[in-house]
Protein backbone atom coordinates (compact mmCIF):
# COMPACT_ATOMS: atom_id res chain seq x y z
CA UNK A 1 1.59 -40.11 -22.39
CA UNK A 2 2.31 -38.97 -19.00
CA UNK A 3 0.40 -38.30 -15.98
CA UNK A 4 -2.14 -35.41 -16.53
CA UNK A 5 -1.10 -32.28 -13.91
CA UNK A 6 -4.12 -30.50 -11.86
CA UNK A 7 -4.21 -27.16 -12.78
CA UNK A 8 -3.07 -24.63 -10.21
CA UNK A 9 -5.55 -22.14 -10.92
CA UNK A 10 -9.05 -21.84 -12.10
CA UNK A 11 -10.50 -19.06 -15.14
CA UNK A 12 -13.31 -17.36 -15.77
CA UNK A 13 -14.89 -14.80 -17.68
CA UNK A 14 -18.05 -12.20 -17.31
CA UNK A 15 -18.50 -10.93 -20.95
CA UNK A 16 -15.30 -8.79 -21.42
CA UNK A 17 -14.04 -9.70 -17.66
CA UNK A 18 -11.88 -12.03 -16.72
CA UNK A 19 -10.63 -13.66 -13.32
CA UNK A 20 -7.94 -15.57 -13.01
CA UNK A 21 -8.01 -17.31 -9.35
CA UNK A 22 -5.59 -19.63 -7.89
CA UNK A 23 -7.01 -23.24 -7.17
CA UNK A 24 -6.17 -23.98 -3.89
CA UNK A 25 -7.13 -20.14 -2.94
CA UNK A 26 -10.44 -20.77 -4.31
CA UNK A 27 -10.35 -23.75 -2.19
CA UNK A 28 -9.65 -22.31 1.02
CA UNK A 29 -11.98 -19.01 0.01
CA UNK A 30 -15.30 -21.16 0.14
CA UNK A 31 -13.54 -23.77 3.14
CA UNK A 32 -13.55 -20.02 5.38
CA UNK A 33 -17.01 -18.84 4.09
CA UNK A 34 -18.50 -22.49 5.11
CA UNK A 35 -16.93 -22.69 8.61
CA UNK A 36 -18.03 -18.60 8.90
CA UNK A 37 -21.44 -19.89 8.17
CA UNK A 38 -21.29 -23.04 10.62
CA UNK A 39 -20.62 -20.49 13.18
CA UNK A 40 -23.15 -18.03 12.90
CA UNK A 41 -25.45 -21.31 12.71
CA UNK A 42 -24.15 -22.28 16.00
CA UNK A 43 -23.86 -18.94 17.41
CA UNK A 44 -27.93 -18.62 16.91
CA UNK A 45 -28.22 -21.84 19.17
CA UNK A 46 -26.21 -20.82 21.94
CA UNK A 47 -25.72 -18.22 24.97
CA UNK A 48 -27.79 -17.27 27.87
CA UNK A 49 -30.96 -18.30 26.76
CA UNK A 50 -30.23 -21.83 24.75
CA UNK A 51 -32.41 -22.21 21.20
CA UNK A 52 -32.57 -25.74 19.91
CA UNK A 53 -31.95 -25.78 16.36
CA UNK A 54 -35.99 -26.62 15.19
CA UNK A 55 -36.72 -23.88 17.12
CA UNK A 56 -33.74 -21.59 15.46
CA UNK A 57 -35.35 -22.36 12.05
CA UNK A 58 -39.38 -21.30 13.19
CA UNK A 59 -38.15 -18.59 14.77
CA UNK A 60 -36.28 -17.35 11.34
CA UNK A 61 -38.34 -18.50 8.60
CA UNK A 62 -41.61 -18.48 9.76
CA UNK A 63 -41.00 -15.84 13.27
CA UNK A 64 -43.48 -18.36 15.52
CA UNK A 65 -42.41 -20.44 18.06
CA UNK A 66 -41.36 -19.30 21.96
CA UNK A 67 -41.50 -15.13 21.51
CA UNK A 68 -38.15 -14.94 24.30
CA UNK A 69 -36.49 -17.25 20.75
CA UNK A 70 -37.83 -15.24 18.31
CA UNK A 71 -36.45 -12.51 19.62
CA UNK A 72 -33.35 -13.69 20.68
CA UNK A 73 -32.43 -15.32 17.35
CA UNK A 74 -34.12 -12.61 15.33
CA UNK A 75 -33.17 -9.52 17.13
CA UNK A 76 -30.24 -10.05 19.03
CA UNK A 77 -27.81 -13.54 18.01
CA UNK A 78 -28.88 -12.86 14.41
CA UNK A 79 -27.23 -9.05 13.30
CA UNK A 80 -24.51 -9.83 15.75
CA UNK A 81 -23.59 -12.82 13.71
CA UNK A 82 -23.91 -11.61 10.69
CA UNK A 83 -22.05 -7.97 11.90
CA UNK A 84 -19.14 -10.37 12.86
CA UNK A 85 -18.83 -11.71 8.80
CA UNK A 86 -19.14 -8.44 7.44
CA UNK A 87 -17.01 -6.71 9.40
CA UNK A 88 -14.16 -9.50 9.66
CA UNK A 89 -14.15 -9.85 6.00
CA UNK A 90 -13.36 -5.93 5.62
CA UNK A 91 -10.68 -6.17 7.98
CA UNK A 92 -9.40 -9.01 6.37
CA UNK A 93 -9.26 -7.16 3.22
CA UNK A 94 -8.19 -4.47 4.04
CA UNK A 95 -5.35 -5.80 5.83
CA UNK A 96 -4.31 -7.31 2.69
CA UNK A 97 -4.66 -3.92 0.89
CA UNK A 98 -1.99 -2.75 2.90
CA UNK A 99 0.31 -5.44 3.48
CA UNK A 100 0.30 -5.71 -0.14
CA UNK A 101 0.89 -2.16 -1.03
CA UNK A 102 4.14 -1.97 1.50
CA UNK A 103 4.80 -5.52 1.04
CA UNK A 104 4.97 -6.08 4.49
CA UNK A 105 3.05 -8.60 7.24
CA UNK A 106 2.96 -6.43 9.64
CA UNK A 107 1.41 -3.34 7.68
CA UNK A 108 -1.76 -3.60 8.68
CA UNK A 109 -4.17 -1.11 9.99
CA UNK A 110 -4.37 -1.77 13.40
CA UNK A 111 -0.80 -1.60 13.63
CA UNK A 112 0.33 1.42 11.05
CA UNK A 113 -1.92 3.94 12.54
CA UNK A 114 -5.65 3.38 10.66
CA UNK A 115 -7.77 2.02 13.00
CA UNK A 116 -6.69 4.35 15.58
CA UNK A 117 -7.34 7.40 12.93
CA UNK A 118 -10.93 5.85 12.15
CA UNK A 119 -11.37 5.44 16.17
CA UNK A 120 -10.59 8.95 16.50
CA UNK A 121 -13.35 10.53 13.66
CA UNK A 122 -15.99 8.26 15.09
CA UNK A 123 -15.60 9.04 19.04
CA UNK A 124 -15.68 12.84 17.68
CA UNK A 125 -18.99 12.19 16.35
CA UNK A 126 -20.31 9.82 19.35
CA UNK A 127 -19.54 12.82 21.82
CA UNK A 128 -21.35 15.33 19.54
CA UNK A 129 -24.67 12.50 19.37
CA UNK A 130 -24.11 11.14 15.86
CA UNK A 131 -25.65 8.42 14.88
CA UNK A 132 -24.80 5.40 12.87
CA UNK A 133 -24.07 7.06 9.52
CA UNK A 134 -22.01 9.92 10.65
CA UNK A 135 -20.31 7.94 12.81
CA UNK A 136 -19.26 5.56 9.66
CA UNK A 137 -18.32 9.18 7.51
CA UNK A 138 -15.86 10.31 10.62
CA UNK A 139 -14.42 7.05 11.06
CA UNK A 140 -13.42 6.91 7.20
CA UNK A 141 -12.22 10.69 7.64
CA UNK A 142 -10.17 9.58 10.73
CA UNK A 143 -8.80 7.01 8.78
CA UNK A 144 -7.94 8.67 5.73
CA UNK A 145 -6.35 11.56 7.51
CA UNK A 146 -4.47 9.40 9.55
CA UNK A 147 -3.47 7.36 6.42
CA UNK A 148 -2.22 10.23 4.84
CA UNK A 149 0.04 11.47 7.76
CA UNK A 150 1.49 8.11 7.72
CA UNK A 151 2.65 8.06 3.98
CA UNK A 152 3.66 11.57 4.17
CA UNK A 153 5.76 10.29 6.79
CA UNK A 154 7.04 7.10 5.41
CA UNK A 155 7.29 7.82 1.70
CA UNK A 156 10.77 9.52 2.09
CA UNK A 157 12.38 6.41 2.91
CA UNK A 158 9.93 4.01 1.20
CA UNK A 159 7.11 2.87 2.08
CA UNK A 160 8.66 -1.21 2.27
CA UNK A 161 10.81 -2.12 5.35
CA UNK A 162 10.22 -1.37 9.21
CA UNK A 163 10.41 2.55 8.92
CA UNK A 164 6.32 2.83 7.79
CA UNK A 165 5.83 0.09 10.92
CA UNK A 166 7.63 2.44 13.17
CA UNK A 167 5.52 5.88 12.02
CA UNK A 168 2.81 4.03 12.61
CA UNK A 169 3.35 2.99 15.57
CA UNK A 170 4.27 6.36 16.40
CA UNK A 171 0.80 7.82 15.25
CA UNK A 172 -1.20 5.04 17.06
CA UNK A 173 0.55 6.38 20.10
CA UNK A 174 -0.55 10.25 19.39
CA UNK A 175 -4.25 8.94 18.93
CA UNK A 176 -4.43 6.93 21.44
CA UNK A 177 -3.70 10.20 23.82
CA UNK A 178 -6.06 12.21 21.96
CA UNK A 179 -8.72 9.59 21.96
CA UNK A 180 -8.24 9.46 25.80
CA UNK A 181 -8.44 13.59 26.02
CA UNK A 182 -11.55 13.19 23.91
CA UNK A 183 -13.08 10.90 26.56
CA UNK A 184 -12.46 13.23 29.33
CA UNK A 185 -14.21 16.22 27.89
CA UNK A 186 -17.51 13.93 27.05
CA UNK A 187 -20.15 13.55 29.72
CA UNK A 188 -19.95 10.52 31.96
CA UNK A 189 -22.58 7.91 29.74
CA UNK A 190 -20.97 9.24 26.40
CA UNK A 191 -17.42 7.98 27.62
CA UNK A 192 -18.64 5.05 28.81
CA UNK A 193 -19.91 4.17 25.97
CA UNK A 194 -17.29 5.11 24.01
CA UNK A 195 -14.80 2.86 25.97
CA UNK A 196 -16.74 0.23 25.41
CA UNK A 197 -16.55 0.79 21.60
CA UNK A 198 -13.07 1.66 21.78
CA UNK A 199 -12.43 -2.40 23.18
CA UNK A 200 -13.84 -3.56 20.19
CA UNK A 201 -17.17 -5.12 20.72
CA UNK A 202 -20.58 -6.90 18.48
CA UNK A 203 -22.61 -6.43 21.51
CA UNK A 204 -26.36 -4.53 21.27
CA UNK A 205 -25.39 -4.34 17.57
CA UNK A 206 -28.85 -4.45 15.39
CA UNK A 207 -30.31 -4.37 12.02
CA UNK A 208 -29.09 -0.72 11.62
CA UNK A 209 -25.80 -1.42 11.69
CA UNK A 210 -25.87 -4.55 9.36
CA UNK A 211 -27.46 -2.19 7.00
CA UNK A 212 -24.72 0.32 7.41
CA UNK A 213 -21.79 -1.67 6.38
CA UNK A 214 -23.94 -3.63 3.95
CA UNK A 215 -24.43 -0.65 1.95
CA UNK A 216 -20.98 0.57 2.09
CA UNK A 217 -19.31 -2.86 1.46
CA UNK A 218 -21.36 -3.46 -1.84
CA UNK A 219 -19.47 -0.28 -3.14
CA UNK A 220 -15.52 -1.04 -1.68
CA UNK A 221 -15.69 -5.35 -2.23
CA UNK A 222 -16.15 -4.93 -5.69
CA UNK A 223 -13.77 -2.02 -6.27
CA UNK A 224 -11.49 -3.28 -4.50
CA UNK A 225 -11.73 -6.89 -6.21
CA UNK A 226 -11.22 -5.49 -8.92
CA UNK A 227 -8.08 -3.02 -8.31
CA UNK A 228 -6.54 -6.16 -6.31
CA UNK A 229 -5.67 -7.64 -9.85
CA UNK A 230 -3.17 -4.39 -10.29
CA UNK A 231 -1.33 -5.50 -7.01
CA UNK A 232 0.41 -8.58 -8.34
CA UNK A 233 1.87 -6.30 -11.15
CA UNK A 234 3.25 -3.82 -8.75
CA UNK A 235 4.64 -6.93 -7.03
CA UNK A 236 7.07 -6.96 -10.02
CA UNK A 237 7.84 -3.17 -9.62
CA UNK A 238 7.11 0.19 -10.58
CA UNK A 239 8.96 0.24 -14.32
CA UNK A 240 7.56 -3.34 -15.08
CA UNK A 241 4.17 -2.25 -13.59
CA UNK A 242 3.90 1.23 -15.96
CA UNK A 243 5.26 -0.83 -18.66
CA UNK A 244 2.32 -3.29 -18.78
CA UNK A 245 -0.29 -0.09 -18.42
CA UNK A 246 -0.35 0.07 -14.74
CA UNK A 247 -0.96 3.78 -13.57
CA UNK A 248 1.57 3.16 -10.43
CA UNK A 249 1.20 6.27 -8.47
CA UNK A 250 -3.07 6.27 -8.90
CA UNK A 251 -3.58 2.80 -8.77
CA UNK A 252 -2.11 3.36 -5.12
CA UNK A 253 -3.90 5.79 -4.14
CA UNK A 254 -6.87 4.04 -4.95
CA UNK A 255 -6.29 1.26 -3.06
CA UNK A 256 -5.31 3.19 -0.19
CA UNK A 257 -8.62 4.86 0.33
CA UNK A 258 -10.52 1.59 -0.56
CA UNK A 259 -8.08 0.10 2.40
CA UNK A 260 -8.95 3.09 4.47
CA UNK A 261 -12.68 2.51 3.38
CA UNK A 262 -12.93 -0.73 4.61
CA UNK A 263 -11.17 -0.31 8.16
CA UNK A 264 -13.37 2.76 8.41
CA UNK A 265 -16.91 1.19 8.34
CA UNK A 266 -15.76 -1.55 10.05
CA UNK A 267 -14.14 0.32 13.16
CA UNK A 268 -17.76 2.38 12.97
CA UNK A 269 -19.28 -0.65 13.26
CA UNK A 270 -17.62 -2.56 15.76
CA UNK A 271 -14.68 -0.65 17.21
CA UNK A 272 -11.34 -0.84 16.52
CA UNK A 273 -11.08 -4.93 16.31
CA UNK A 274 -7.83 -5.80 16.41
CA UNK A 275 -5.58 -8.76 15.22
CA UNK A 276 -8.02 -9.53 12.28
CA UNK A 277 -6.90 -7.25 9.60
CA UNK A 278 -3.15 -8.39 10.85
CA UNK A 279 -3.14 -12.09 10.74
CA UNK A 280 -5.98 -13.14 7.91
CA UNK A 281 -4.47 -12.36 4.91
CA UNK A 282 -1.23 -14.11 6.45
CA UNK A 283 -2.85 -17.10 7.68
CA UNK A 284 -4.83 -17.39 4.09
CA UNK A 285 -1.51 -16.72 2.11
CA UNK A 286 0.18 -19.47 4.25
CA UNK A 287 -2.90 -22.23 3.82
CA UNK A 288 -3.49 -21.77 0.38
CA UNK A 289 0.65 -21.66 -0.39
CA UNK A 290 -0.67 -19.38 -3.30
CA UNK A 291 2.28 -16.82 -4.38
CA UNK A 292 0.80 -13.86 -2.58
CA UNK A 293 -2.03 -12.38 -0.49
CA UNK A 294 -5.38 -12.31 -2.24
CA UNK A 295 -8.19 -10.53 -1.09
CA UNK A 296 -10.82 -12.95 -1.39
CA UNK A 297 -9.17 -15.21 1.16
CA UNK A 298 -8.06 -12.77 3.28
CA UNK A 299 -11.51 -11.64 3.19
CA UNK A 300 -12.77 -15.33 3.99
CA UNK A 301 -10.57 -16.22 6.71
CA UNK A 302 -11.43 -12.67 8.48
CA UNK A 303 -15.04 -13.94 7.91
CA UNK A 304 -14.19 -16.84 9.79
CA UNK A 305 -11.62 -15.80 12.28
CA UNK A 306 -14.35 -12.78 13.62
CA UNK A 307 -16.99 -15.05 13.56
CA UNK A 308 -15.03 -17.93 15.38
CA UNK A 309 -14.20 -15.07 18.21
CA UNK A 310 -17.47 -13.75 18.70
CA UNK A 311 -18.91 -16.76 19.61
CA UNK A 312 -16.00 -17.65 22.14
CA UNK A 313 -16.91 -14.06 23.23
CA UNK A 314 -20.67 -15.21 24.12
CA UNK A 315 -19.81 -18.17 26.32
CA UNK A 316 -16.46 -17.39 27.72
CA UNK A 317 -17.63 -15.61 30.80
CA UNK A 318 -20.33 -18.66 31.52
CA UNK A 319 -17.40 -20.89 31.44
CA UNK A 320 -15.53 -18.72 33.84
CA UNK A 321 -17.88 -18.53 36.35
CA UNK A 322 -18.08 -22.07 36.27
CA UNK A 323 -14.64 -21.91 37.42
CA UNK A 324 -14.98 -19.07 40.22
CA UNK A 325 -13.29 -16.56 37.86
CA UNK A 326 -16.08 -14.42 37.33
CA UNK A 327 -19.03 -14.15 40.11
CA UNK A 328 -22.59 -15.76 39.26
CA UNK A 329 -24.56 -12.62 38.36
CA UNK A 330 -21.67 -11.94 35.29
CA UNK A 331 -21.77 -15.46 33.63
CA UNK A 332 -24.82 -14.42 31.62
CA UNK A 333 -23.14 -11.05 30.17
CA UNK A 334 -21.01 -11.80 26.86
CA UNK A 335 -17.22 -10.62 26.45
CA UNK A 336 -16.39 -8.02 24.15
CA UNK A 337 -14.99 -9.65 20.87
CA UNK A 338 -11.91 -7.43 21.19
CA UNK A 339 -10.73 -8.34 24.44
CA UNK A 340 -10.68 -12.09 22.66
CA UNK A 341 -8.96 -11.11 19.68
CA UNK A 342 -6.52 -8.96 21.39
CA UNK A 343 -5.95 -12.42 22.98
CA UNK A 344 -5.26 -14.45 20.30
CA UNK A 345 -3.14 -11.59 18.63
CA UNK A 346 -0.71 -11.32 20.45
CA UNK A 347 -0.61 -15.13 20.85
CA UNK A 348 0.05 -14.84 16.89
CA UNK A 349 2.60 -12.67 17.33
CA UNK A 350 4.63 -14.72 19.67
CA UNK A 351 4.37 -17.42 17.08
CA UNK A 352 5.11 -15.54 14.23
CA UNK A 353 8.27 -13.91 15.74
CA UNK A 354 9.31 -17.44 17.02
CA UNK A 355 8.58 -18.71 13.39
CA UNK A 356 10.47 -15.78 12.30
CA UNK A 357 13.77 -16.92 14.48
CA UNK A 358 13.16 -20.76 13.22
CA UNK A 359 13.67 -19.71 9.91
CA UNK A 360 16.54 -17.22 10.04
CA UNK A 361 18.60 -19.56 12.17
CA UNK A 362 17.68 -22.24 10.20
C-alpha cells in the first residue's frame, strides 16, 4: 500500500451544519489568534508606566496590587488591546468580503471608497455631540451610501478589473473634501478631535467602546461566516452559481452590507485604519496557499496585524526620543495606530507592485 496523504482540509458538522475548512487555513487561523493574544499579553506589560507580568495578573484577576497598575492594565492597556483584535479582525474581514466579491486585491475598503463613506456619517454625528452608538449607526450609513454610489458606478462595466478601483478612488477623493469642509464648520475642540479620529487611533478608547463593537460583531461574524461559504461558488460564476441554488444577485447584496457593516463599526471605533482590511486577507491567502481568501484568516491575521501595530504605536515615540527625534516631554505620549499602519501600507504596496513586476516579467 502506498504512503497515506494528509488531508488538505478538515470537516465538521453542528447538527444539520456543516463546515468544510481548509487544513493549513485552520492552521494559520489559530497561529494569528495566538500571536494576537501574545501581544495584547505583552502590550499589558509595557508603555509609560512598566507592569511586571505578576503584577499584570493581580491587577486583572483579583484588581489588588499597586492602584497606578490596576488602573493602567484594567482601564487603559486592557480595552485598547482588546479594541485593536476586534476591530482588526473586522477589517480583515471585511476586506475579504470585498476583494472576494470583485475578485480583486486591491478592492478593499479603504481603498474603493468605504472607509471614507463610514468616516464621513460618523464626523457628522461627532460635530452634532453623538455619542458612541450613533456614531457607530452614521458610520454604517456613510458606508453603505458610499458603497452604493460606488456599485452604481462600477456595475456598468463590471464590477472585476481596475474600473471599480478607479471610482473608488474617485469617491475617496470627494469625501475626503467634504470631510475637511465638515471640520471647518465644527467648533475648534470638535475638529480637533475629529482629526485625531480621522488618523486612525486606539488611544483613550474604554470599556464603552469594546462593548460597542462587541455587540455589533456577534451579529455580522456569524452572518457573514456563514454567507462566506456562497463566495467560493460565485468564484465559479454567475450561471454555475444559480445552477447549484445560489441566489447571485441577493447573496451579493448581502454580503455587501455585512462588508459595509463591518468597516462601519470598526471606523466608529477606531477611525478609518488603514492598510488592514487591504493586506490581511492577502497575506492569509498567500501563508495558508489555500485556493482563495477565507474570512476566518483574514479575520485572524487582521487580529494580529492591528494588534502587532498598536503596540509598536505605544513605544515608538519612547524610542524616538531616545534618538533626539522627538523632545523628552513627548516620549511618554503613544502614536496613533494609523500613522503606523499607514506606514507599513504603503511599504506593502511597494512590495506587492514589485512582486507584481517579478512575476509578469518572469
Amino acid at each position: 500500500m502506498g504512503a497515506r496523504v494528509p488531508a488538505r482540509s478538515v470537516s465538521a458538522r453542528v447538527g444539520r451544519w456543516s463546515l468544510r475548512v481548509h487544513r493549513r487555513t485552520a492552521l494559520l487561523s489559530a497561529s494569528a489568534l495566538l500571536a494576537a493574544g501574545a501581544l495584547l499579553a505583552v502590550s499589558l506589560c509595557t508603555g509609560s508606566y512598566p507592569v511586571a507580568p505578576s503584577a499584570v495578573l493581580r491587577a486583572l484577576f483579583h484588581g489588588t496590587g499597586d492602584r497606578l497598575a490596576v488602573h493602567f492594565v484594567n482601564q487603559e492597556r486592557l480595552p485598547q488591546a482588546l479594541l485593536a483584535i476586534l476591530v482588526g479582525g473586522a477589517l480583515g474581514m471585511s476586506g475579504a468580503v470585498f476583494q472576494n466579491l470583485s475578485r480583486n486585491p486591491l478592492a478593499s475598503p479603504d481603498v474603493i471608497g468605504f472607509n471614507s463613506g463610514a468616516a464621513t456619517g460618523a464626523i457628522l454625528v461627532l460635530v452634532l455631540g453623538g455619542g458612541a452608538a450613533p456614531v457607530a449607526v452614521g458610520a454604517i450609513g456613510g458606508g453603505l451610501v458610499a458603497a452604493t454610489v460606488v456599485f452604481l458606478l462600477a456595475n456598468s462595466g463590471g464590477l472585476h478589473g481596475v474600473r471599480l478601483i478607479l471610482i473608488g478612488l474617485g469617491v475617496t477623493a470627494m469625501l475626503g473634501s467634504v470631510n475637511s469642509y465638515l471640520l471647518t464648520r465644527s467648533s475648534l475642540h470638535d475638529a480637533q478631535n475629529a482629526h485625531i479620529w480621522l488618523i486612525g487611533t486606539l488611544n483613550g478608547r474604554s470599556w464603552g467602546a469594546v462593548q460597542t463593537i462587541a455587540v455589533a460583531l456577534a451579529v455580522l461574524l456569524p452572518a457573514t461566516l456563514l454567507l462566506g461559504r456562497q463566495l467560493r461558488i460565485l468564484e465559479m460564476g454567475d450561471e454555475l452559481a444559480q445552477g447549484l441554488g445560489v441566489r447571485v444577485n441577493l447573496t451579493r447584496i448581502a454580503l455587501t452590507v455585512l462588508g459595509v457593516g463591518l468597516c462601519g463599526v470598526a471606523v466608529a471605533s477606531a477611525g478609518p485604519v488603514p492598510f488592514i482590511a487591504l493586506a490581511a486577507p492577502q497575506i492569509a491567502l498567500m501563508l495558508s496557499r489555500s485556493p482563495g481568501v477565507s474570512m476566518l484568516s483574514a479575520g485572524a491575521m487582521g487580529a494580529a496585524l492591528l494588534s502587532g501595530a498598536h503596540l509598536f504605536s505605544g513605544q515608538a515615540m519612547g524610542w524616538f526620543a531616545a534618538i533626539g527625534l522627538v523632545g523628552e516631554q513627548q516620549q511618554d505620549s503613544q502614536l496613533p495606530v494609523g500613522v503606523t499602519t499607514a506606514v507599513l501600507g504603503g511599504a506593502y504596496l511597494a512590495w506587492a507592485l514589485f512582486r507584481r513586476r517579478r512575476s509578469t516579467q518572469g
